[in-house]
Protein backbone atom coordinates (compact mmCIF):
# COMPACT_ATOMS: atom_id res chain seq x y z
CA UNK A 1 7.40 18.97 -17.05
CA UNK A 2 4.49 16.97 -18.72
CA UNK A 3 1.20 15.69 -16.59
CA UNK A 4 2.76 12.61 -16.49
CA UNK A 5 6.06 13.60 -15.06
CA UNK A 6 3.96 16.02 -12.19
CA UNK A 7 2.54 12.78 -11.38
CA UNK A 8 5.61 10.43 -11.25
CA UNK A 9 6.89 13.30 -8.79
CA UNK A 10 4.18 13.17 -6.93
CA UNK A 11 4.31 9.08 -6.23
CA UNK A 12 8.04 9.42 -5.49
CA UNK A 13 7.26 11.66 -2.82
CA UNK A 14 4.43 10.15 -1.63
CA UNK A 15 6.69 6.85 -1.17
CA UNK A 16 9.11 8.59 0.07
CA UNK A 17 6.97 10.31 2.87
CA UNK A 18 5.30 7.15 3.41
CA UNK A 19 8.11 4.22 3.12
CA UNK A 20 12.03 6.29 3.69
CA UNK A 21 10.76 9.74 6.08
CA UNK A 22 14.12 9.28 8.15
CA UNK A 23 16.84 11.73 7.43
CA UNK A 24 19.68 8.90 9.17
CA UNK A 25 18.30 5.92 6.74
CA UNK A 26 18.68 5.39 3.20
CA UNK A 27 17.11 4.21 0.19
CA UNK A 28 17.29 3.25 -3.55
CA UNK A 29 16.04 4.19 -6.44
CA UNK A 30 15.13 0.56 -6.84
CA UNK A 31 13.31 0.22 -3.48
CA UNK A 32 11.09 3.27 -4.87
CA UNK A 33 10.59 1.98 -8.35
CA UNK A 34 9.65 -1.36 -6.39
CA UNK A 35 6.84 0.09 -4.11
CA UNK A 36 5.52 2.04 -7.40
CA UNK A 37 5.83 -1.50 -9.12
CA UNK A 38 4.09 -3.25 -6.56
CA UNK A 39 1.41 -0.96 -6.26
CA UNK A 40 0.92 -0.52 -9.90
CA UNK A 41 1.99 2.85 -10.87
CA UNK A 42 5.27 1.89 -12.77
CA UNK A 43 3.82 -0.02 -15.72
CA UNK A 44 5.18 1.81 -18.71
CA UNK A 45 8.44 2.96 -16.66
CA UNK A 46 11.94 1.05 -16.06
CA UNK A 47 14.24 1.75 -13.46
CA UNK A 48 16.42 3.70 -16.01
CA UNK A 49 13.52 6.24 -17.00
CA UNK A 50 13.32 7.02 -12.80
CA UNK A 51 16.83 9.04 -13.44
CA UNK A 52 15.73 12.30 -14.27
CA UNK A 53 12.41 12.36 -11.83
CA UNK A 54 15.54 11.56 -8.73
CA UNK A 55 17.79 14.35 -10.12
CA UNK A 56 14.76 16.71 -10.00
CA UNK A 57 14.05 15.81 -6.43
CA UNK A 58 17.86 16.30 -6.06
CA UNK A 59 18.07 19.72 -7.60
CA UNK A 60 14.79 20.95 -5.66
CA UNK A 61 16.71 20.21 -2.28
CA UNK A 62 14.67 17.12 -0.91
CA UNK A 63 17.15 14.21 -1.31
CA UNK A 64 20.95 13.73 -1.56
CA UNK A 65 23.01 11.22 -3.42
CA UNK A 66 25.24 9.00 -1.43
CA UNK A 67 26.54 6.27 -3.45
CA UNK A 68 25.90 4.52 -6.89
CA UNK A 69 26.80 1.41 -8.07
CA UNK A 70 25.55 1.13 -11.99
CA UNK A 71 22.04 2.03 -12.40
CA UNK A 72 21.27 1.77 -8.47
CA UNK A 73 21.38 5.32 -6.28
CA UNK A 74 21.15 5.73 -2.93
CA UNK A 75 19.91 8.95 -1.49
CA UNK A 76 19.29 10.11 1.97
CA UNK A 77 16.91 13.05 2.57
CA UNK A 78 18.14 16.33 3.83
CA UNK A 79 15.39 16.99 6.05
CA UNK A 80 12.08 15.09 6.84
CA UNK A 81 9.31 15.32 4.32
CA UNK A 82 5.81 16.97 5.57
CA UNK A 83 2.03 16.37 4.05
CA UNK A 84 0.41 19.14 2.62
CA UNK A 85 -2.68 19.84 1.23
CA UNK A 86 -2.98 22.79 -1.44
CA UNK A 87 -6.34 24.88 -0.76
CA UNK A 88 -6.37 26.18 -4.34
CA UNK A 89 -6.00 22.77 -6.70
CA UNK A 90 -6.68 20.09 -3.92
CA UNK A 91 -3.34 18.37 -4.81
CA UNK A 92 -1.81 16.51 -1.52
CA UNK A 93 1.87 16.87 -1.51
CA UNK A 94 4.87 16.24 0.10
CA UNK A 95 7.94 18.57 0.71
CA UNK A 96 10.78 19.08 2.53
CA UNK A 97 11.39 21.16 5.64
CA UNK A 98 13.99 23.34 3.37
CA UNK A 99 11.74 23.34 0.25
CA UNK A 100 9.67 26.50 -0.24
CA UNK A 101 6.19 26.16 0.26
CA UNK A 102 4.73 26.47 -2.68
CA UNK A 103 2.17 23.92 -4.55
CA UNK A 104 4.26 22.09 -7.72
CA UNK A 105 0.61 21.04 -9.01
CA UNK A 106 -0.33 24.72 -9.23
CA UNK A 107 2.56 26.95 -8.02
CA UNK A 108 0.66 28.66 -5.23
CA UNK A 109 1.70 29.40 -1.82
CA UNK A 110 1.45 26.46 0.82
């Protein structure tokens, strides 16, 4: 994945952990894209180009598909996301309880 992508990851996790860290709610794709709209980290990105950054998060265990209805997802999280801080790069980042611990910045052990 590209520098760019890393850091698309990283802001949908960071919302998540921040905005949806509830494994009985659920959320959108669009309320995501929304909070990075709002805050100004979705300005060359549509709602379609969010697709593959979900599925990712999907196949790496922290969120689950529920229902879709066109372009809109919802997801609930399979466990609660924790706040990490990676000793080697510096990175903060957020994972899942069943995620393995390991930095996707830099790849070493949390």
């Amino acid at each position: 994945m590209t520098v760019r992508g890393n850091s698309v990851i990283f802001q949908i996790r960071k919302i998540i952990y921040e905005k949806f860290n509830d494994t009985d709610s659920r959320f959108t794709n669009d309320d995501v894209f929304e909070v990075m709209k709002d805050n100004g980290m979705a300005n060359s990105l549509t709602i379609d180009d969010m697709e593959p950054y979900f599925k990712q998060l999907h196949d790496e265990g922290l969120i689950r598909p529920i229902a879709q209805n066109f372009t809109t997802q919802w997801y609930k999280l399979f466990e609660k996301v924790e706040k990490f801080n990676c000793k080697s790069c510096g990175q903060d980042i957020h994972l899942g309880n069943l995620e393995p611990r390991v930095c996707p910045q830099c790849k070493t052990a949390i």
